[in-house]
C-alpha atoms as a PDB file:
ATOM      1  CA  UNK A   1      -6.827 -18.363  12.854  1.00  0.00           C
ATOM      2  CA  UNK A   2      -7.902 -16.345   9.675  1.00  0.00           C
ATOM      3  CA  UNK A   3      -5.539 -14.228   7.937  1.00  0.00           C
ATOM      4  CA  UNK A   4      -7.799 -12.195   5.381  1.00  0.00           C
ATOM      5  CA  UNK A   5      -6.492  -9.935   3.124  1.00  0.00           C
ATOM      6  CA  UNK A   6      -9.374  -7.448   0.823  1.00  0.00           C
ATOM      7  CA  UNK A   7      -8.638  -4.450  -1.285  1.00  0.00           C
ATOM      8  CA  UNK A   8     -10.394  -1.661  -1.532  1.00  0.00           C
ATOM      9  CA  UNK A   9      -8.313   0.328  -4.063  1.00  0.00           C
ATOM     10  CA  UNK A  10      -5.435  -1.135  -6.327  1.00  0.00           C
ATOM     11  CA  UNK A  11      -4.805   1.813  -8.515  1.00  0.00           C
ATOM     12  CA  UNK A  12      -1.602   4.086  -8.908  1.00  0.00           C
ATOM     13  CA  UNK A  13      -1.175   7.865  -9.170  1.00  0.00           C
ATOM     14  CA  UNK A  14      -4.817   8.774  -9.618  1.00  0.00           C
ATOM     15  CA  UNK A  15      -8.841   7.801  -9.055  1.00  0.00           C
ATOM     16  CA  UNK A  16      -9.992   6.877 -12.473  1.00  0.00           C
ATOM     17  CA  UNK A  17     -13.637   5.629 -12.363  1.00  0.00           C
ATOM     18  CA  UNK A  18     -15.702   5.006 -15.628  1.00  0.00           C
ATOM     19  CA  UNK A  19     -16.843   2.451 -17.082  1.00  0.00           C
ATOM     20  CA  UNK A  20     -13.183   0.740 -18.388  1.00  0.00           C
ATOM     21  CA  UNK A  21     -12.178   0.726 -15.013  1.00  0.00           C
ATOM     22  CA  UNK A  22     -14.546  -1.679 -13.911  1.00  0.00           C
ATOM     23  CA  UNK A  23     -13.240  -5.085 -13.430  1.00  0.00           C
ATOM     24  CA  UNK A  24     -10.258  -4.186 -11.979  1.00  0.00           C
ATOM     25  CA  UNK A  25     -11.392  -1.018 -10.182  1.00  0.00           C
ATOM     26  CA  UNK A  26     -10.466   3.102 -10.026  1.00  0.00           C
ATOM     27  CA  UNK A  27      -9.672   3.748  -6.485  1.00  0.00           C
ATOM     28  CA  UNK A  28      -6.282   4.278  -5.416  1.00  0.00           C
ATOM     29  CA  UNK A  29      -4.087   1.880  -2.658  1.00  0.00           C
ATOM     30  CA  UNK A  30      -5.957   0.928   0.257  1.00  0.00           C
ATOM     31  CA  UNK A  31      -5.576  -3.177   1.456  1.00  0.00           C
ATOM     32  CA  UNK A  32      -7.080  -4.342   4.664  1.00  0.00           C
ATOM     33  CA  UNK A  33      -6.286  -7.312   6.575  1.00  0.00           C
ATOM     34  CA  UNK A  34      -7.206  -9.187   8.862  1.00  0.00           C
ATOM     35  CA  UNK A  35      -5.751 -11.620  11.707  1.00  0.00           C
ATOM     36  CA  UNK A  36      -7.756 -13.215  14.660  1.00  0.00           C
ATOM     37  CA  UNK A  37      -9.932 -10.263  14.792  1.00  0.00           C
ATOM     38  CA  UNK A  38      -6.571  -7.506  14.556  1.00  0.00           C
ATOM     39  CA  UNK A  39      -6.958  -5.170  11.569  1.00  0.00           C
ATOM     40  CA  UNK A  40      -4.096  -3.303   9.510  1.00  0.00           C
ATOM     41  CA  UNK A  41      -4.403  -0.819   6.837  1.00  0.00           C
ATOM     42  CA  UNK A  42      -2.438  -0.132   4.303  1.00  0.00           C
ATOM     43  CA  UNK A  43      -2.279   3.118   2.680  1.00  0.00           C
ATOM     44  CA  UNK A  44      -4.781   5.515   2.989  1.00  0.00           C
ATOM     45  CA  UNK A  45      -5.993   6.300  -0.980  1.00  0.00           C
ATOM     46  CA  UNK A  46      -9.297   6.561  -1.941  1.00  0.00           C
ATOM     47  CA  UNK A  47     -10.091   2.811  -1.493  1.00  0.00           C
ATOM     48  CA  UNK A  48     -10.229   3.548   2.399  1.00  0.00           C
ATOM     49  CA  UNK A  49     -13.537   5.675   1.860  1.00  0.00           C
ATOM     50  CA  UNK A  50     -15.468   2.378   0.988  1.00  0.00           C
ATOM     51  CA  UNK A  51     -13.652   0.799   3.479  1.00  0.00           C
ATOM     52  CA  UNK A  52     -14.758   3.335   6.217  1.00  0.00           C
ATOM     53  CA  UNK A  53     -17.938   3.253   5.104  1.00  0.00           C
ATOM     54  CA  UNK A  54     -17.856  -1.004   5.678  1.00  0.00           C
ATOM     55  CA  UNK A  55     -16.223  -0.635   9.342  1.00  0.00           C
ATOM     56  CA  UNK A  56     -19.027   1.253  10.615  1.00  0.00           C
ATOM     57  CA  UNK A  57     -21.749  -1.160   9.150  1.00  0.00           C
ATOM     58  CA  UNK A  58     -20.053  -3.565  10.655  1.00  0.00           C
ATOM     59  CA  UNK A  59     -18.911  -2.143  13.964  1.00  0.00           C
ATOM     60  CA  UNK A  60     -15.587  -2.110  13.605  1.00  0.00           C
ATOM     61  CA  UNK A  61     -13.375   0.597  15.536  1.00  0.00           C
ATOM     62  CA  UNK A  62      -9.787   0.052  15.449  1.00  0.00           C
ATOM     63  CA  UNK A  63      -6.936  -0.430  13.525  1.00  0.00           C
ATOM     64  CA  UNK A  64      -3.589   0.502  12.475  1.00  0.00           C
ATOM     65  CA  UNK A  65      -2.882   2.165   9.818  1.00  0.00           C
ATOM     66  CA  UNK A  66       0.391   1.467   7.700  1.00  0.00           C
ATOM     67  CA  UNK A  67       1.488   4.184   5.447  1.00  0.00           C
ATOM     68  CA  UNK A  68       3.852   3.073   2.479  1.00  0.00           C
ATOM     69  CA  UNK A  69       4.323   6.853   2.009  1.00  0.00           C
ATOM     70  CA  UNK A  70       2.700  10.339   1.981  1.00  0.00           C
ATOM     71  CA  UNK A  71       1.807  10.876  -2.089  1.00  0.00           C
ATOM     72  CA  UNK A  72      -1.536  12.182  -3.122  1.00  0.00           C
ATOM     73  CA  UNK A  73      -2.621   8.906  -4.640  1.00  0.00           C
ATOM     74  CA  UNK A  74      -1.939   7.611  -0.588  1.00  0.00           C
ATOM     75  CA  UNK A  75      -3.382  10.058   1.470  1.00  0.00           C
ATOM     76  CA  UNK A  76      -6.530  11.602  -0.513  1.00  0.00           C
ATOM     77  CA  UNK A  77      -8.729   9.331   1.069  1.00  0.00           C
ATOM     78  CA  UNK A  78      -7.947  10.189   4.294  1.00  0.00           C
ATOM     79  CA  UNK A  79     -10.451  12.853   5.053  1.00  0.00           C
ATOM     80  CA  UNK A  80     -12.834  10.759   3.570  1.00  0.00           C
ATOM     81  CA  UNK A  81     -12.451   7.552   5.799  1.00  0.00           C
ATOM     82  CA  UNK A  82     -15.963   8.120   8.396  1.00  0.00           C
ATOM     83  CA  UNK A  83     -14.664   6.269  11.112  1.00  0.00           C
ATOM     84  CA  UNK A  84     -11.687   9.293  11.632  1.00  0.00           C
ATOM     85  CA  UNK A  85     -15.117  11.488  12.583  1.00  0.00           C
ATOM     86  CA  UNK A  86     -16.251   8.839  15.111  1.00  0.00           C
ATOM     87  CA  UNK A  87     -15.844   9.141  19.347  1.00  0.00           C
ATOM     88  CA  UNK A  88     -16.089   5.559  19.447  1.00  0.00           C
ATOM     89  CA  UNK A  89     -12.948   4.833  17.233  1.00  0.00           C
ATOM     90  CA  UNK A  90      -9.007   4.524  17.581  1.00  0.00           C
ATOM     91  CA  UNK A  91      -6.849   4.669  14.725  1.00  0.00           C
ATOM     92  CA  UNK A  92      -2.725   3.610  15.232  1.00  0.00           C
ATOM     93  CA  UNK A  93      -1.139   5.578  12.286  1.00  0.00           C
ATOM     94  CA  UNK A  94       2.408   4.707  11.213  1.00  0.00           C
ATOM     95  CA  UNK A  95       5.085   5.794   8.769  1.00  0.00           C
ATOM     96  CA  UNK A  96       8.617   4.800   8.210  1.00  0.00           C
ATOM     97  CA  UNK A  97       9.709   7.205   5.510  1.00  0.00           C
ATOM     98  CA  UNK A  98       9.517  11.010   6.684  1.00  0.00           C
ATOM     99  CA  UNK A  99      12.537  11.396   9.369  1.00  0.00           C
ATOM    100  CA  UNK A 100      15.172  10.283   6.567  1.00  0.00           C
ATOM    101  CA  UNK A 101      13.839  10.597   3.476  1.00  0.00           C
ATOM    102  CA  UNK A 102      15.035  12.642   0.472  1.00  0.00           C
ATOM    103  CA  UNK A 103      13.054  14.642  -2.112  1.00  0.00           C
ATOM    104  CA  UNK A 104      13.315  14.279  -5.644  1.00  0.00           C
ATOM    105  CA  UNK A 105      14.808  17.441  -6.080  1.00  0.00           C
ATOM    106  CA  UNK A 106      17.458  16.049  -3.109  1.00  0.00           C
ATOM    107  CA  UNK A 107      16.138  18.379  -0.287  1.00  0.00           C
ATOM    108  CA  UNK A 108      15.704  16.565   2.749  1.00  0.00           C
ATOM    109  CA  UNK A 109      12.082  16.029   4.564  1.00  0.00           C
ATOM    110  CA  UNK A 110      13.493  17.215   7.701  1.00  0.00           C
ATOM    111  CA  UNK A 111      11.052  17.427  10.656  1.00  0.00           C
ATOM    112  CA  UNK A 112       7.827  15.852   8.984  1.00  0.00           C
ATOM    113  CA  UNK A 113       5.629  13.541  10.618  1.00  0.00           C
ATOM    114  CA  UNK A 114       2.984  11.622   9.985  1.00  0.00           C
ATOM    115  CA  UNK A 115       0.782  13.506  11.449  1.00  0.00           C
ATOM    116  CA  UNK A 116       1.783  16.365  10.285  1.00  0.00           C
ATOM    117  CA  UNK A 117       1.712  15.731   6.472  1.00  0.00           C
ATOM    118  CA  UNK A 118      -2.166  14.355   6.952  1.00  0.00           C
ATOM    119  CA  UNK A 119      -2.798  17.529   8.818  1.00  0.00           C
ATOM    120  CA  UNK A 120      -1.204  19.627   6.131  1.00  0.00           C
ATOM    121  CA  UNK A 121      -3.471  18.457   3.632  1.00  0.00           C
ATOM    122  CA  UNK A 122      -6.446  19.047   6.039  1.00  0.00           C
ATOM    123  CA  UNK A 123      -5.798  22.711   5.875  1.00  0.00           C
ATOM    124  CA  UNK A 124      -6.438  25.520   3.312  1.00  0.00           C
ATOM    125  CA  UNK A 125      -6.263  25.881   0.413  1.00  0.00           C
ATOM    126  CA  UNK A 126      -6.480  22.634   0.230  1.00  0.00           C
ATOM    127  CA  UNK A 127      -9.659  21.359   2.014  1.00  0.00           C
ATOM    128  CA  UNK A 128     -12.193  23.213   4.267  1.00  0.00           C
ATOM    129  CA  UNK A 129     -12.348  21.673   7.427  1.00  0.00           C
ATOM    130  CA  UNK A 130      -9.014  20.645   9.847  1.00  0.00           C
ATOM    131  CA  UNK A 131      -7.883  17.421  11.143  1.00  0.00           C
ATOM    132  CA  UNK A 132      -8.906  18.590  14.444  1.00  0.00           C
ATOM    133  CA  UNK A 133     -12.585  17.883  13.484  1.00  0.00           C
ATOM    134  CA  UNK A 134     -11.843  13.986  13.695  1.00  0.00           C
ATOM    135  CA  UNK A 135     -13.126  13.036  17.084  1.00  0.00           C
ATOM    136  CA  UNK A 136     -11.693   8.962  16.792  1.00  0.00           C
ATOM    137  CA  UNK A 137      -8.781   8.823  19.156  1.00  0.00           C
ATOM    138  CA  UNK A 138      -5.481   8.620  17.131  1.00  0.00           C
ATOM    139  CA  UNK A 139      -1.799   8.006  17.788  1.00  0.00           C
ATOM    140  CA  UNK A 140       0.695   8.765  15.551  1.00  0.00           C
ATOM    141  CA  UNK A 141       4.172   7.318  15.288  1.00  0.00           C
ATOM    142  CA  UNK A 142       7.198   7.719  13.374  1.00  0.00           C
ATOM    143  CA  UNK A 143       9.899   4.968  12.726  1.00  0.00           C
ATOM    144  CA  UNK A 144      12.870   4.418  10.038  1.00  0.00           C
ATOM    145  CA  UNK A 145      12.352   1.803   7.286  1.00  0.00           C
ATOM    146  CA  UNK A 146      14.106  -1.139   7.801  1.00  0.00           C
ATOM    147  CA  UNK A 147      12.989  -1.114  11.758  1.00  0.00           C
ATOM    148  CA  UNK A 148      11.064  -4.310  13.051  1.00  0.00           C
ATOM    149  CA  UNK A 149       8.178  -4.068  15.975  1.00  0.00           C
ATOM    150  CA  UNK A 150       5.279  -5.886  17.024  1.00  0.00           C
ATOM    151  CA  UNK A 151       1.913  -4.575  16.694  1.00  0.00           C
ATOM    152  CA  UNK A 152       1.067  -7.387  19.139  1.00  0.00           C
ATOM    153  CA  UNK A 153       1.844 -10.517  20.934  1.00  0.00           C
ATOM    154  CA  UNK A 154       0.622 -12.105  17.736  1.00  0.00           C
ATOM    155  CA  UNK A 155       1.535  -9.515  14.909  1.00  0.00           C
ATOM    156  CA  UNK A 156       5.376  -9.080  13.951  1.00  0.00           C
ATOM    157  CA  UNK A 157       6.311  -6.068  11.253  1.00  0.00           C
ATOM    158  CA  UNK A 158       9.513  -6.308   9.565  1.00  0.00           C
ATOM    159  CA  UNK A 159      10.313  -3.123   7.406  1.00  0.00           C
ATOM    160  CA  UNK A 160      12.545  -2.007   4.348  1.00  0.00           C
ATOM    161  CA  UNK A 161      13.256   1.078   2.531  1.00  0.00           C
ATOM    162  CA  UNK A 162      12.240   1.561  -1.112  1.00  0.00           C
ATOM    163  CA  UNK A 163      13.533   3.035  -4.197  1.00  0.00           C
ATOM    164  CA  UNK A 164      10.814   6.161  -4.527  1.00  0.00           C
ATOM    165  CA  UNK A 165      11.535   9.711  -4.140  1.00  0.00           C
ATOM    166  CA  UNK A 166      10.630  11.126  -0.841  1.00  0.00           C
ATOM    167  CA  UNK A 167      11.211   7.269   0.550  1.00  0.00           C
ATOM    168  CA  UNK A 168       8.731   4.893   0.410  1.00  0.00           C
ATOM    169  CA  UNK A 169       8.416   1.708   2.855  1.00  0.00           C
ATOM    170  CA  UNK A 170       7.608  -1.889   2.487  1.00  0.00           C
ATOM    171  CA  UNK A 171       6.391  -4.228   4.831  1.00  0.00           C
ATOM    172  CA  UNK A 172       5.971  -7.644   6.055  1.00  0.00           C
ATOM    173  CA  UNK A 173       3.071  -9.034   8.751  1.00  0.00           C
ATOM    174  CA  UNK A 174       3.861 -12.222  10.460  1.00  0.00           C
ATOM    175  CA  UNK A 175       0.504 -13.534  12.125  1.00  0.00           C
ATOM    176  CA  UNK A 176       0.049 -17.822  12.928  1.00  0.00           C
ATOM    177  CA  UNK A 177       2.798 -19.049  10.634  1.00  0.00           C
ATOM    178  CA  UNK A 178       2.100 -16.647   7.771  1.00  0.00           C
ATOM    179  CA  UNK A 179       2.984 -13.907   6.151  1.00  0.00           C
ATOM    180  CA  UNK A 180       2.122 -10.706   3.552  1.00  0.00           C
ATOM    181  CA  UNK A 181       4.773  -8.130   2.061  1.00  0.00           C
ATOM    182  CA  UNK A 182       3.006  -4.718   0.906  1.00  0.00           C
ATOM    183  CA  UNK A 183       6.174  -3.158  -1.495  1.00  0.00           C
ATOM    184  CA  UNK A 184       4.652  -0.182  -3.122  1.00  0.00           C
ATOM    185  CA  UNK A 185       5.947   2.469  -4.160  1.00  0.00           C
ATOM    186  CA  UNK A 186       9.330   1.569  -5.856  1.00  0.00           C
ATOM    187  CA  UNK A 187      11.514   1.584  -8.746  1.00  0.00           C
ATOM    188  CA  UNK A 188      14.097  -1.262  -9.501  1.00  0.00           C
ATOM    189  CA  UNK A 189      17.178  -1.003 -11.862  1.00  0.00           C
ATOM    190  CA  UNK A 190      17.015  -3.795 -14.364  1.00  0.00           C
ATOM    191  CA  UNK A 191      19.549  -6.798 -13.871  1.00  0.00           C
ATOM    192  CA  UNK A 192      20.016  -5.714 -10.223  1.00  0.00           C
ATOM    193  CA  UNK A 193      17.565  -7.303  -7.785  1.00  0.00           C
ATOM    194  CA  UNK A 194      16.722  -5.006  -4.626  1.00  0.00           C
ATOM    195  CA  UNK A 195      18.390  -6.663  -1.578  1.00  0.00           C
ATOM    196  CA  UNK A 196      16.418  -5.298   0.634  1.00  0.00           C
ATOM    197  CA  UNK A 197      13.211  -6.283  -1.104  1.00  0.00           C
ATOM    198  CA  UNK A 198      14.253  -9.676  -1.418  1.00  0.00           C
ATOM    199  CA  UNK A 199      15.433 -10.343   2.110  1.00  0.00           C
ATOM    200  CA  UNK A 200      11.838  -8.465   3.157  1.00  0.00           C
ATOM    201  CA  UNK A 201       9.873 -11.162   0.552  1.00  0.00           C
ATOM    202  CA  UNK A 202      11.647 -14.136   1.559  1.00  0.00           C
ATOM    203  CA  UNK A 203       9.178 -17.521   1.275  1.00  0.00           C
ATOM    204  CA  UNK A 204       6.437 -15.125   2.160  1.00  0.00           C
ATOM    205  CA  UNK A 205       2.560 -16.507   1.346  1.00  0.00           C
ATOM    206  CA  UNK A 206       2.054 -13.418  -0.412  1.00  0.00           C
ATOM    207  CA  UNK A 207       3.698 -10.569  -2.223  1.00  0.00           C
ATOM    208  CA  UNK A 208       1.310  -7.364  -2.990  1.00  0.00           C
ATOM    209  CA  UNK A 209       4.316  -5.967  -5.424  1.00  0.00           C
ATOM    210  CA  UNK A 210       4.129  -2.334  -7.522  1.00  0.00           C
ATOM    211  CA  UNK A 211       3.151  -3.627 -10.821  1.00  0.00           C
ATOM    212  CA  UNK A 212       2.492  -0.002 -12.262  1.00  0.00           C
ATOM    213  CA  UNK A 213       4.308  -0.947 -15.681  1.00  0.00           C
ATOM    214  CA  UNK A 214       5.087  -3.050 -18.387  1.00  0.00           C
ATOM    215  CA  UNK A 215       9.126  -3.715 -18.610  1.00  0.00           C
ATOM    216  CA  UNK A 216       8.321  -2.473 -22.253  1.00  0.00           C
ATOM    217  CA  UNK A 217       7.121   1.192 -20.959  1.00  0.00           C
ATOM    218  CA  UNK A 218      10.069   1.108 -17.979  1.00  0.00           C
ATOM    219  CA  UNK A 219      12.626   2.978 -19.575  1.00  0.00           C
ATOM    220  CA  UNK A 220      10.246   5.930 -20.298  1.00  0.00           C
ATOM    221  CA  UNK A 221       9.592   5.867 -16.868  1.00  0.00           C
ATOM    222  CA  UNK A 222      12.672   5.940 -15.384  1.00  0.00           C
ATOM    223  CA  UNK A 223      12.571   7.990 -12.421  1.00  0.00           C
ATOM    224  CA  UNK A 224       9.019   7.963 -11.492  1.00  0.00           C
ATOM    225  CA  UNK A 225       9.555   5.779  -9.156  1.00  0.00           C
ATOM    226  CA  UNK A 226       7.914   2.413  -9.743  1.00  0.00           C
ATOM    227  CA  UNK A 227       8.346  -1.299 -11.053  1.00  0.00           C
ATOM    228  CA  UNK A 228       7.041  -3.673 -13.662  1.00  0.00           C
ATOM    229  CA  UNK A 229       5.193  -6.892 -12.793  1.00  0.00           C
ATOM    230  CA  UNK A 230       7.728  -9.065 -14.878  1.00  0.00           C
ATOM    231  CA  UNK A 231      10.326  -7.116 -12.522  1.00  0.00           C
ATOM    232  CA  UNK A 232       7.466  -8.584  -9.730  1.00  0.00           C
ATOM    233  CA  UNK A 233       7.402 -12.356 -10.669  1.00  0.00           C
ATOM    234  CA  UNK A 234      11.283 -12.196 -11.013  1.00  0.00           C
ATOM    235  CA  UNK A 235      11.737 -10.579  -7.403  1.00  0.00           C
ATOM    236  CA  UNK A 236       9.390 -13.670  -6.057  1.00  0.00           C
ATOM    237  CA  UNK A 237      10.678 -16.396  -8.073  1.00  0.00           C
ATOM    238  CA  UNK A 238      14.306 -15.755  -7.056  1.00  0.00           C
ATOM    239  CA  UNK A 239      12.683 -15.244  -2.951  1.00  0.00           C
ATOM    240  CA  UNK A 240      10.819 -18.546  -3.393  1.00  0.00           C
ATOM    241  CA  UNK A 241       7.203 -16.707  -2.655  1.00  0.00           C
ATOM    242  CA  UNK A 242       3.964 -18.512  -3.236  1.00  0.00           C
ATOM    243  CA  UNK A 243       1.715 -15.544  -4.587  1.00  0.00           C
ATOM    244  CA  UNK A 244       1.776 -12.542  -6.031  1.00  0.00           C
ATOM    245  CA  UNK A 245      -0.620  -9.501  -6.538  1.00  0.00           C
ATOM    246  CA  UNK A 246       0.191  -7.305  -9.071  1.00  0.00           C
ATOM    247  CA  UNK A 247      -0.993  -4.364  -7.800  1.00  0.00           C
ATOM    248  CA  UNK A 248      -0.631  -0.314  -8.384  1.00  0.00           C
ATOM    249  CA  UNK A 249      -2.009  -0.091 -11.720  1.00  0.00           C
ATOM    250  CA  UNK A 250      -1.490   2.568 -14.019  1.00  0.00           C
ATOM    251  CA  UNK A 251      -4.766   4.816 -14.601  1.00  0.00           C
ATOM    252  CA  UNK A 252      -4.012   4.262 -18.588  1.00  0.00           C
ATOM    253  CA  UNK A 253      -4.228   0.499 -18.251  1.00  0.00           C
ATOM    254  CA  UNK A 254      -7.840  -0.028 -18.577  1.00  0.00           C
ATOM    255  CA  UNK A 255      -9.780  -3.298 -17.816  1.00  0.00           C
ATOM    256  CA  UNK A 256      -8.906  -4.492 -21.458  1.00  0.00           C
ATOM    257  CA  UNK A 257      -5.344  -3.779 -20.955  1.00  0.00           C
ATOM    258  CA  UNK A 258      -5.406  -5.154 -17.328  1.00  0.00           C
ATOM    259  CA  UNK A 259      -6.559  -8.474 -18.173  1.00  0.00           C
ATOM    260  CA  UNK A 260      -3.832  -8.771 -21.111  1.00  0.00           C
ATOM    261  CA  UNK A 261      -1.245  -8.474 -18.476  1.00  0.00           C
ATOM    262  CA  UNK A 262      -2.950 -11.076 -16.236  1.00  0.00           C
ATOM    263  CA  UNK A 263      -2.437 -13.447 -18.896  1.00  0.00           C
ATOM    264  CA  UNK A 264       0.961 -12.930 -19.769  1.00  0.00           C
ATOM    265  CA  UNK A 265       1.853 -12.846 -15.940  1.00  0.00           C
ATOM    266  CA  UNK A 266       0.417 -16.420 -15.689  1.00  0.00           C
ATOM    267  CA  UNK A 267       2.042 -17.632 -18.663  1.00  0.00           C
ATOM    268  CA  UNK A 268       5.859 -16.311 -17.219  1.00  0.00           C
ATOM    269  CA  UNK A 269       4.283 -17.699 -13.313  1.00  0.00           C
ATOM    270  CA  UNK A 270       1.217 -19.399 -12.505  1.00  0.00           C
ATOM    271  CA  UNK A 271       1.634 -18.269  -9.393  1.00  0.00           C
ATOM    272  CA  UNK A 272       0.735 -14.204 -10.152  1.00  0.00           C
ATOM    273  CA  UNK A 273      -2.087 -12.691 -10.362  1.00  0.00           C
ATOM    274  CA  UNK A 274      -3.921  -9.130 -10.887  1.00  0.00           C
ATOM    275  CA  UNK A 275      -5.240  -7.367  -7.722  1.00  0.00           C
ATOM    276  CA  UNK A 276      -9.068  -6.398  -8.086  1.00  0.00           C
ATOM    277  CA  UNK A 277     -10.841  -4.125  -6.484  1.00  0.00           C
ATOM    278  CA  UNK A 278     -13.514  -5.851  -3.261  1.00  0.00           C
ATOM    279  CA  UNK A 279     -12.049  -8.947  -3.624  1.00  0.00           C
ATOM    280  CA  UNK A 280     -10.727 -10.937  -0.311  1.00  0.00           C
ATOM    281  CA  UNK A 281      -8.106 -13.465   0.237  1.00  0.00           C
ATOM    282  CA  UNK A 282      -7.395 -15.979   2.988  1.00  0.00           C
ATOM    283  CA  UNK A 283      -3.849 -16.901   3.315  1.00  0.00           C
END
């Protein structure tokens, strides 16, 4: 059976169309796939709008929805994604990081939900109209990263936490003998491989990995909370994993920039490449 995998926005930290965004795209994290007629989202950034837009031309009405975490660059799309407006759809939304996470600042998140945070950005001053005008039928649920669960009889989830403030989870699909990680938003110390991303990547097919920056630019980064794709191709090497997507892109690296770092990725690993916007993947 098929296991597709498309994105619709690959971008970190903010929309940046123009025309030096082209080739790789502007629109921030949204990835869709597909297995044996099951769809999972993940993220909910601008990408999903397009996306939306696609499921209703082609009559599609449910999914689940994966949330990595609840940053602007994650959510903003949200409002935006037609098929949340539409009677005939259901929408399964899920989070791992809001019932232990920690702030930046150290505070916790106490008592957030999923549904909760996209509500609260549904609301004034923030946008006009509430999340009560979205007539698709949702459920919403809550878990702790690191938790496994089925989505079906054919789709397994295995979870992990990340290094991100406010928490940030990844995640691995299981679906006819393969399998996809999605490990964005974190922020690895150098020399000291995340355990819990590596047991998560383990001989997966694919790795979509937070590639925002270049281990050159890490250390004046330090504390934003994201990777490096040489930090990326070392994490997959050491988990023997056949591909991976550098994905997350910084809005500064434009399509110029981009395509320098595909070809010093391939030269470290043949194996890694640069996620671009509308393009799908079978496993």
């Amino acid at each position: 059976m098929a296991f597709k995998v498309k994105f619709w926005g690959v971008r970190g930290t903010i929309a940046c169309p123009g025309p030096k965004h082209t080739i790789f795209g502007g629109n921030t994290s949204c990835v869709e796939v597909s297995m044996g007629g099951e769809k999972v989202i993940f993220d909910a950034g601008t990408g999903i709008r397009n996306l939306g837009n696609w499921m209703l031309k082609k009559g599609a009405h449910e999914a689940t929805i994966l949330m990595s975490h609840t940053h602007w660059d994650h959510i903003n799309g949200f409002p935006f994604f037609k098929p949340a407006f539409d009677a005939q759809c259901n929408f399964k939304i899920m989070a791992g990081h809001l019932g232990d996470a920690h702030t930046s600042n150290g505070h916790e998140s106490e008592g957030r939900t999923i549904q909760g945070v996209l509500g609260e950005q549904m609301t004034a001053p923030y946008f006009p109209v509430p999340i009560d005008i979205m007539l698709a039928q949702f459920s919403f649920q809550d878990f702790t990263a690191g938790d496994d669960f089925d989505l079906s009889d054919k789709i397994h989830v295995r979870t992990a936490p990340l290094n991100h403030p406010g928490g940030a989870t990844a995640y691995r699909l299981e679906f006819d003998g393969k399998s996809l990680c999605y490990v964005t938003d974190t922020e690895h110390v150098p020399g000291k491989p995340d355990e819990n991303i590596l047991g998560l990547i383990k001989d997966a097919d694919m790795v979509i990995y937070d590639c925002s920056y270049d281990d050159a630019e890490f250390d004046a980064k330090v504390g934003w909370g994201h990777s490096t794709w040489q930090e990326g191709i070392r994490l997959c090497k050491a988990a023997n994993v056949k591909q991976l997507a550098i994905f997350h892109h910084d809005p500064d690296h434009e399509d110029e920039k981009m395509e320098e770092i595909e070809c010093r990725a391939r030269e470290m690993w043949e194996h890694a490449f640069v996620a671009r916007e509308n393009v799908r993947l079978v496993l």
